[in-house]
Protein backbone atom coordinates (compact mmCIF):
# COMPACT_ATOMS: atom_id res chain seq x y z
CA UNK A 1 6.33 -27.21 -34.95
CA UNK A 2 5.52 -27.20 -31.05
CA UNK A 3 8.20 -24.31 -30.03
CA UNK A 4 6.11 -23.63 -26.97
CA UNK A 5 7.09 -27.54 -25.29
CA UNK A 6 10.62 -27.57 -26.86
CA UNK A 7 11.10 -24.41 -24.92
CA UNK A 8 9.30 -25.94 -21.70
CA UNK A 9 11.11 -28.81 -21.86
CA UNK A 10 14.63 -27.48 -22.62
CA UNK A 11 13.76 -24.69 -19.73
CA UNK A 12 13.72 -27.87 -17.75
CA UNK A 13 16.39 -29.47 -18.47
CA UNK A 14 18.60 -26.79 -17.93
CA UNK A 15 17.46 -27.06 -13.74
CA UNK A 16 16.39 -30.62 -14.00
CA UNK A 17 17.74 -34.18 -12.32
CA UNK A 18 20.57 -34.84 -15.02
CA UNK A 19 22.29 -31.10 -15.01
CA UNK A 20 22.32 -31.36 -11.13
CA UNK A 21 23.70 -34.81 -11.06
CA UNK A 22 26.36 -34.14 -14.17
CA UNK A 23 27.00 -31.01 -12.13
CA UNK A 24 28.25 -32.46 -9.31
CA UNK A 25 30.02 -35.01 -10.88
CA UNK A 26 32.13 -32.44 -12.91
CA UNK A 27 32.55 -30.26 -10.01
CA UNK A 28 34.84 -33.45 -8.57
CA UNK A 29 36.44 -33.79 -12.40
CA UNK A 30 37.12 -30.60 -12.43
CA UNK A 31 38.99 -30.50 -8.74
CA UNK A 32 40.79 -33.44 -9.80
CA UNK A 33 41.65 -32.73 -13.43
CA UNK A 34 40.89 -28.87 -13.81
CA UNK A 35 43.08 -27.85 -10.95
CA UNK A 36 45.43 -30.67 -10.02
CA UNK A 37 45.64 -32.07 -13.20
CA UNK A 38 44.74 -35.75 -12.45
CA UNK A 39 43.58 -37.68 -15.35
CA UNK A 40 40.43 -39.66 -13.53
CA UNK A 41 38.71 -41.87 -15.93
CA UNK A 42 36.67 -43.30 -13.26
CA UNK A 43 34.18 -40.95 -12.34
CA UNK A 44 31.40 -42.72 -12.60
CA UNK A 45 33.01 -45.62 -10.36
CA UNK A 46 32.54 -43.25 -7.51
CA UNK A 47 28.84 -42.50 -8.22
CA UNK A 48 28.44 -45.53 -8.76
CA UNK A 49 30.03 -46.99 -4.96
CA UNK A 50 27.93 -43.77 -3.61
CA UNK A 51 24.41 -44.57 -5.08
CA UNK A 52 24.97 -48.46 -3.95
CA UNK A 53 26.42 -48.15 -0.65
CA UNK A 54 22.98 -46.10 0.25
CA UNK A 55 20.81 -48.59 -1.91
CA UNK A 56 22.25 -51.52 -0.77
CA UNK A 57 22.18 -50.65 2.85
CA UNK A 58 18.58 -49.80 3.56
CA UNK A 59 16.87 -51.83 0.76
CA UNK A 60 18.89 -55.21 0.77
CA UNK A 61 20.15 -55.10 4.61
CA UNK A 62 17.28 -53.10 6.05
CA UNK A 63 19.10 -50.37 7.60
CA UNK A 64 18.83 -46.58 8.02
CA UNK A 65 18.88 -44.47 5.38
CA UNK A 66 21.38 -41.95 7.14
CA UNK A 67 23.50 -44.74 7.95
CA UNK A 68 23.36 -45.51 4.01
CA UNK A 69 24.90 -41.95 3.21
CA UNK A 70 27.94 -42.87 5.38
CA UNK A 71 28.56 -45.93 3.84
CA UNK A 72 28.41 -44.38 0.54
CA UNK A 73 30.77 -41.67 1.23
CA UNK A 74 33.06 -44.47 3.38
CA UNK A 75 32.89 -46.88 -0.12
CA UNK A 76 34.06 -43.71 -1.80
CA UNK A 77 36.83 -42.54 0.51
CA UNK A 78 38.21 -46.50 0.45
CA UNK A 79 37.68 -46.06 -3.82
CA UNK A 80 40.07 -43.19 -3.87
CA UNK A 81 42.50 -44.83 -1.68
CA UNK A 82 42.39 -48.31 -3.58
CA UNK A 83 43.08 -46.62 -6.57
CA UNK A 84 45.45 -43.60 -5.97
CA UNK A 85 47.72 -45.56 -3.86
CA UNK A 86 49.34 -47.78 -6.50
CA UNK A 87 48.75 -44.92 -9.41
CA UNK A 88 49.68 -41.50 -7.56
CA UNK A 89 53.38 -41.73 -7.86
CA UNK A 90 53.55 -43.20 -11.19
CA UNK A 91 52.80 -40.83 -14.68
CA UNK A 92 49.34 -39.05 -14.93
CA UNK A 93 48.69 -42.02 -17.80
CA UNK A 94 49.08 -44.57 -15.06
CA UNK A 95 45.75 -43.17 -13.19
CA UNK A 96 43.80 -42.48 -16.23
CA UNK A 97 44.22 -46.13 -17.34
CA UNK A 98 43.52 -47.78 -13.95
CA UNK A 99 40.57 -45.53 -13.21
CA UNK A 100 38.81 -46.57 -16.53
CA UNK A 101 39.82 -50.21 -15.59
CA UNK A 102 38.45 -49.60 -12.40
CA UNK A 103 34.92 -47.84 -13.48
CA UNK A 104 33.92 -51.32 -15.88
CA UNK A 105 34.81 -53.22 -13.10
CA UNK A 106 32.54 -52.23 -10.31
CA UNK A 107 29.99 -51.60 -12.63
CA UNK A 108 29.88 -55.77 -13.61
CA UNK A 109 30.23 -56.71 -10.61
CA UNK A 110 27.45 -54.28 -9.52
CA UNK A 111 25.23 -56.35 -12.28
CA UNK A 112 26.54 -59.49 -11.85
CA UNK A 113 24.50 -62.70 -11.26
CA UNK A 114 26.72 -64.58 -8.59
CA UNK A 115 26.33 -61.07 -6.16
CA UNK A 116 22.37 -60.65 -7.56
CA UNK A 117 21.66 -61.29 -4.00
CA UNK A 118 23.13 -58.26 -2.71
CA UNK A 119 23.33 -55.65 -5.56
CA UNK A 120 20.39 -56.87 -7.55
CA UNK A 121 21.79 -58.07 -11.02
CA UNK A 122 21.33 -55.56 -13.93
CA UNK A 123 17.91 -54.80 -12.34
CA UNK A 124 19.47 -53.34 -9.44
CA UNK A 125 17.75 -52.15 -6.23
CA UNK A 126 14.62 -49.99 -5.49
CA UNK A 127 12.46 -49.36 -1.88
CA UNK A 128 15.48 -47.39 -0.56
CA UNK A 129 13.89 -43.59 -1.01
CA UNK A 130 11.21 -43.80 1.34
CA UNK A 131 13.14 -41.72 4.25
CA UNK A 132 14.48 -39.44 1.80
CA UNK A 133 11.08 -38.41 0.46
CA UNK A 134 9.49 -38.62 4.15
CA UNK A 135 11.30 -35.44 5.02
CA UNK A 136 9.98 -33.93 2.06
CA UNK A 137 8.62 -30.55 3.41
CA UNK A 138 6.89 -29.59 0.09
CA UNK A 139 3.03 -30.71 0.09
CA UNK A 140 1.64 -32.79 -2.73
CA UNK A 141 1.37 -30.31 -6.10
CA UNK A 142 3.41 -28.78 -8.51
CA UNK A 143 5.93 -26.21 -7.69
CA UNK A 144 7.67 -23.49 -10.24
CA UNK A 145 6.45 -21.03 -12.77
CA UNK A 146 3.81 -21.18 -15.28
CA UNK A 147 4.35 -24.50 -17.07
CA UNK A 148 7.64 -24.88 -16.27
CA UNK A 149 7.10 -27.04 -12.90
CA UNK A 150 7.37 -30.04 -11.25
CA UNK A 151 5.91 -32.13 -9.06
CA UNK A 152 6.81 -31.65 -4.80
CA UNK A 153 8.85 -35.27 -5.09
CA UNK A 154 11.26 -33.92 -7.88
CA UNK A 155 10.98 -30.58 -6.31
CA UNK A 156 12.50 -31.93 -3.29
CA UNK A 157 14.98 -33.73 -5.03
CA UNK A 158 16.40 -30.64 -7.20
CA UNK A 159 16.17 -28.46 -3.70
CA UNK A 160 18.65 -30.56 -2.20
CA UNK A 161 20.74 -30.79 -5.73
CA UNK A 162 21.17 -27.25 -6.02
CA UNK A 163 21.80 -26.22 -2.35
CA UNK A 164 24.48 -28.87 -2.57
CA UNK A 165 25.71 -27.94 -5.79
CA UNK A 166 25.59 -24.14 -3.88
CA UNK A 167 27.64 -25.60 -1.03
CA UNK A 168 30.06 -27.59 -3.24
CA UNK A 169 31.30 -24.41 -5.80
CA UNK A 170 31.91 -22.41 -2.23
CA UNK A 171 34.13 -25.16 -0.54
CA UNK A 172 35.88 -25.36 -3.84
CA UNK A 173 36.20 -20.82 -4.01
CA UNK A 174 37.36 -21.17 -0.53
CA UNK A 175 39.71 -24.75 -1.07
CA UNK A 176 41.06 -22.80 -4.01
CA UNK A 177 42.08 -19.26 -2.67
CA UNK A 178 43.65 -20.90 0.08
CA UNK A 179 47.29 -22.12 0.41
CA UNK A 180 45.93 -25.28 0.06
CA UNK A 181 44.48 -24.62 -3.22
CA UNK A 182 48.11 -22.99 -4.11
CA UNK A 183 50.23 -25.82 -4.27
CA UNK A 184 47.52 -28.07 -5.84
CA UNK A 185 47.48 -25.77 -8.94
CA UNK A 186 51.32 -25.88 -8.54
CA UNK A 187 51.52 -29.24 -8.85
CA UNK A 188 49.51 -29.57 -12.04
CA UNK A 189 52.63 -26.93 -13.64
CA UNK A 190 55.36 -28.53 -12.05
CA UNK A 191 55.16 -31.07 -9.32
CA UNK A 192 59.08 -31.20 -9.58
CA UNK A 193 59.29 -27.77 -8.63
CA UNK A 194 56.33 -28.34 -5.72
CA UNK A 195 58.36 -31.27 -4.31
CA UNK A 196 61.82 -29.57 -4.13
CA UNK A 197 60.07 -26.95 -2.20
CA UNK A 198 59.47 -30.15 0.64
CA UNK A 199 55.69 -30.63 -0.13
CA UNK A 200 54.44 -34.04 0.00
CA UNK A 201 53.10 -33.95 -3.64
CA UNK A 202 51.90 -37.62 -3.42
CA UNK A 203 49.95 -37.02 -0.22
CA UNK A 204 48.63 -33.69 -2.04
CA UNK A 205 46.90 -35.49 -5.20
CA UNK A 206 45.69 -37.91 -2.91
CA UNK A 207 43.59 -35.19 -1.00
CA UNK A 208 42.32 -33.83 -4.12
CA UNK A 209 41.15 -37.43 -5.86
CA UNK A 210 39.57 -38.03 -2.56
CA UNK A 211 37.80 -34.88 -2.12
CA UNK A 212 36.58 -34.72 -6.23
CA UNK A 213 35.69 -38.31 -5.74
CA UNK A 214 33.44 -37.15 -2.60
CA UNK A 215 32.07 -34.36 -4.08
CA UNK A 216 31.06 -36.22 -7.39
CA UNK A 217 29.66 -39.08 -5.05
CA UNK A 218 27.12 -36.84 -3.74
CA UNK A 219 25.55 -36.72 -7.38
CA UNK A 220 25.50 -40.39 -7.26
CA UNK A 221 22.78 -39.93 -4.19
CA UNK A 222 20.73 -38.10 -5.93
CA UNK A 223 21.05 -39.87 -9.38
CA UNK A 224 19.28 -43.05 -7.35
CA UNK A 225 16.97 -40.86 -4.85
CA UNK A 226 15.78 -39.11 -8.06
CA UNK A 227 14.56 -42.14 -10.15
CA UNK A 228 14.22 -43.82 -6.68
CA UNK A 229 15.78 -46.70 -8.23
CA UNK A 230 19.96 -47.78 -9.04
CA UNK A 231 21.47 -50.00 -12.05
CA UNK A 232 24.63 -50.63 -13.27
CA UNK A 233 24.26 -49.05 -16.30
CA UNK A 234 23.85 -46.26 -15.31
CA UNK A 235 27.20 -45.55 -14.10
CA UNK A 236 29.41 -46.85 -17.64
CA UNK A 237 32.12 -45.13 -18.61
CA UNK A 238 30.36 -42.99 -21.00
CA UNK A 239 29.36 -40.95 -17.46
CA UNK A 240 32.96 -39.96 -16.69
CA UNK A 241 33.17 -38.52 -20.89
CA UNK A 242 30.23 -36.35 -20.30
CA UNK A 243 31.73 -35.19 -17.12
CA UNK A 244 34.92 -34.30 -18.63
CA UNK A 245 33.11 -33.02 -22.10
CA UNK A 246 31.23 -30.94 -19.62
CA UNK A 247 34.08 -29.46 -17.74
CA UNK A 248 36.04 -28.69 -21.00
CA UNK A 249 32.69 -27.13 -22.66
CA UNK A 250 32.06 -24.43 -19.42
CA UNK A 251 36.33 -24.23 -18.70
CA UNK A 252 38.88 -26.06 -16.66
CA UNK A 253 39.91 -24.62 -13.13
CA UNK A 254 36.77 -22.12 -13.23
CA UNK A 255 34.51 -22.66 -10.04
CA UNK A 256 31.22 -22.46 -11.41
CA UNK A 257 31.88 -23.59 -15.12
CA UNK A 258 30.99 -26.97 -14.33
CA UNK A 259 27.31 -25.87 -13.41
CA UNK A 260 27.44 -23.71 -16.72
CA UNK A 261 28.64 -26.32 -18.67
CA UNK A 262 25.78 -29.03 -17.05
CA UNK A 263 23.46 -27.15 -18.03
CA UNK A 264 24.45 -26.26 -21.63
CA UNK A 265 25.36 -29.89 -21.77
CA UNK A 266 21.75 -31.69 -21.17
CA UNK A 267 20.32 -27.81 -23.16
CA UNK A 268 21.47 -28.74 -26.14
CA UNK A 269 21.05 -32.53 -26.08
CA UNK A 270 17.36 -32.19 -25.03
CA UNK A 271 16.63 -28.96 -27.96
CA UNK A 272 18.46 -30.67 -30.29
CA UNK A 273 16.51 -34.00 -29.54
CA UNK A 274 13.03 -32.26 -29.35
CA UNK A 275 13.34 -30.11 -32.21
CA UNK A 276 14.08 -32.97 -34.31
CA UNK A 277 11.71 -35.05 -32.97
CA UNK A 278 8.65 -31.83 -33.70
CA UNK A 279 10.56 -31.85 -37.43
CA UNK A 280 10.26 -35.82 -38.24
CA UNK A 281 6.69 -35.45 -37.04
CA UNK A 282 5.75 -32.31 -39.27
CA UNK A 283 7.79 -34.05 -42.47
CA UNK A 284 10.25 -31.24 -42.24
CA UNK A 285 13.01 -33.76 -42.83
CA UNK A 286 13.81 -36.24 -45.64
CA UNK A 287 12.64 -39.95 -45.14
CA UNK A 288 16.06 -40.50 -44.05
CA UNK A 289 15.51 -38.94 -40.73
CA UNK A 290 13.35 -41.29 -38.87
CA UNK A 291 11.80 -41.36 -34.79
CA UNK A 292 14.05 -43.93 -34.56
CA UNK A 293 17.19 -42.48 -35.22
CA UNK A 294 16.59 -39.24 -34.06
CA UNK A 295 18.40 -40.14 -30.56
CA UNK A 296 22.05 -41.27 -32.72
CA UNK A 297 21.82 -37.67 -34.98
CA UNK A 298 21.31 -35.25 -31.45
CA UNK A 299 24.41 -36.99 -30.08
CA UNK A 300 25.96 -36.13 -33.67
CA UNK A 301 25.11 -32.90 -34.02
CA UNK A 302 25.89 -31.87 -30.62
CA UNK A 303 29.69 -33.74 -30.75
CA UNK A 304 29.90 -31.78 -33.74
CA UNK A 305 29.41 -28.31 -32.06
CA UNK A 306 31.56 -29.70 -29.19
CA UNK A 307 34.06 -30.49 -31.82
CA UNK A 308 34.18 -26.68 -33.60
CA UNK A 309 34.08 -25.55 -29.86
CA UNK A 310 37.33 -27.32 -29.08
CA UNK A 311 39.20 -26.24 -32.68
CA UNK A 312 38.01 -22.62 -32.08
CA UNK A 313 38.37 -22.14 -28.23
CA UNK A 314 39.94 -25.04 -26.80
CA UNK A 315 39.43 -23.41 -23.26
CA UNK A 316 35.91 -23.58 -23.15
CA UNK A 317 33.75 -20.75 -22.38
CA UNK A 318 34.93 -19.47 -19.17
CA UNK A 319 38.02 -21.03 -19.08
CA UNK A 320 42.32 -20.09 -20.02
CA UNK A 321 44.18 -22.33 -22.25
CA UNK A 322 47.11 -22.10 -20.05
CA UNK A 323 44.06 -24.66 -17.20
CA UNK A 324 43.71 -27.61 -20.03
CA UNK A 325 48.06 -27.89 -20.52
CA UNK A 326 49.09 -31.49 -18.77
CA UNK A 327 52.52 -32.60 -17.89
CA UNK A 328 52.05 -36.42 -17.55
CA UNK A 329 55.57 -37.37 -16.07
């Protein structure tokens, strides 16, 4: 068995594209659920309004790419609004089920025929990197240490992730220790107690679905500049449960779990995977095991240790059981 490139590649995954993207993505999870306990099932939805607001304005209508990024984060301000408006006052089950609604929605129209025109069907749209990667100040060649390296495109990509992921845990330190960050936490204990107090609890959870949905959009960015392509498909619902799998797995309302918890996440997906895969190929495994199936048993596996993880230490790593407690009136 080939330990030296399942340790290269699992090395990699724990920095690569998918860790900085799930990252980000659970950072806003974690702001919405983790601290004010909103149950957002739609996720992915935002990514997904993000990552097609900046393809869809500089590859179908031509524009610039900056003015792209605006319309992304504009698509998911409006998002939040659309959907926390009607939901917000109502019980915490209210939200989940409207968000999840929500997500399969814009992803079929995203891949639907009649709007092909403008969002590109289920191939969706491409050409839309070429500023991003023209203020790419690394020169062509591979950048890192020893084998574990990449080229100066995804180099430039992950730079960017990480100093946003960087910037994003600090805003959320800061948002947090602040007054601000106060009553949100005391609205996922009591928000009876918040509101007799005089604080506008609906305009409150509004604030933080926006700014978790903003924060997660920024993964959607780099989710399309990464593969320099979007589709639908690539923001289902299943993108919202890895999200939340990876907040519970690093610990609720813990700044920098969520970048733990990527990155253990896509670890033990890709070892699991690649040690299989070296097994199958050596005949270490009964005939039953196959190439084929060797994607379905990683995801089994792993749920399993997620499974044991949340019997024996429901919290998560980093986290207090006291963060994961919901009062859904």
């Amino acid at each position: 068995m080939d330990w030296n490139t399942i340790f290269v590649t699992t090395v990699k995954a724990s920095i690569g594209l998918e860790t900085v993207v799930y990252a980000l993505a659970a950072i806003g999870v974690n702001i919405q659920f983790g601290y004010a306990g909103l149950l957002n099932f739609g996720q992915a939805a935002f990514l997904g309004v993000a990552a097609y607001g900046m393809a869809v304005t500089v590859a179908t209508f031509h524009l610039p790419f900056w003015l792209g990024i605006l319309i992304g984060l504009a698509a998911t301000v409006v998002l939040a609004f659309l959907l926390g408006i009607p939901t917000l006052r109502l019980r915490a089950d209210y939200l989940a089920i409207v968000t999840i609604a929500a997500a399969e929605i814009v992803r079929l129209v995203f891949r639907s025929v009649k709007f092909s025109s403008v969002f590109g069907g289920s191939d969706g749209r491409q050409n839309f990197s070429g500023d991003f990667f023209a203020m790419n100040p690394y020169s062509p060649g591979t950048y890192g240490i020893g084998p574990i390296s990449f080229n100066e495109r995804v180099t430039w990509v992950l730079t960017v992730g990480w100093v946003l992921i960087a910037i994003a845990c600090g805003l959320v330190y800061l948002l947090m220790k602040s007054p601000w960050g106060r009553v949100l936490k005391a609205i996922r204990e009591d928000e009876d107690a918040v509101r007799s107090l005089g604080k506008n609890v609906f305009s409150y959870k509004m604030q933080a679905l926006v700014l978790g949905g903003v924060v997660g959009c920024l993964g959607g960015f780099l989710f399309a500049l990464g593969q320099a392509s979007v589709q639908p498909d690539l923001f289902s619902t299943e993108f919202t449960f890895y999200a939340y799998t990876i907040v519970i797995l690093g610990g609720a309302a813990r700044v920098f779990s969520p970048v733990v918890g990527a990155a253990l996440f896509w670890v033990l997906l890709v070892f699991v995977g690649n040690t299989l895969s070296e097994a199958v190929s050596a005949g270490m495994l009964p005939s039953l095991f196959t190439v084929n199936n060797i994607g379905a048993v990683r995801f089994m596996l792993v749920g399993l240790g997620l499974m044991l993880l949340l019997i024996f230490r429901p919290q998560g790593i980093f986290g207090d059981k006291r963060e994961i407690a919901l009062d859904a009136r």
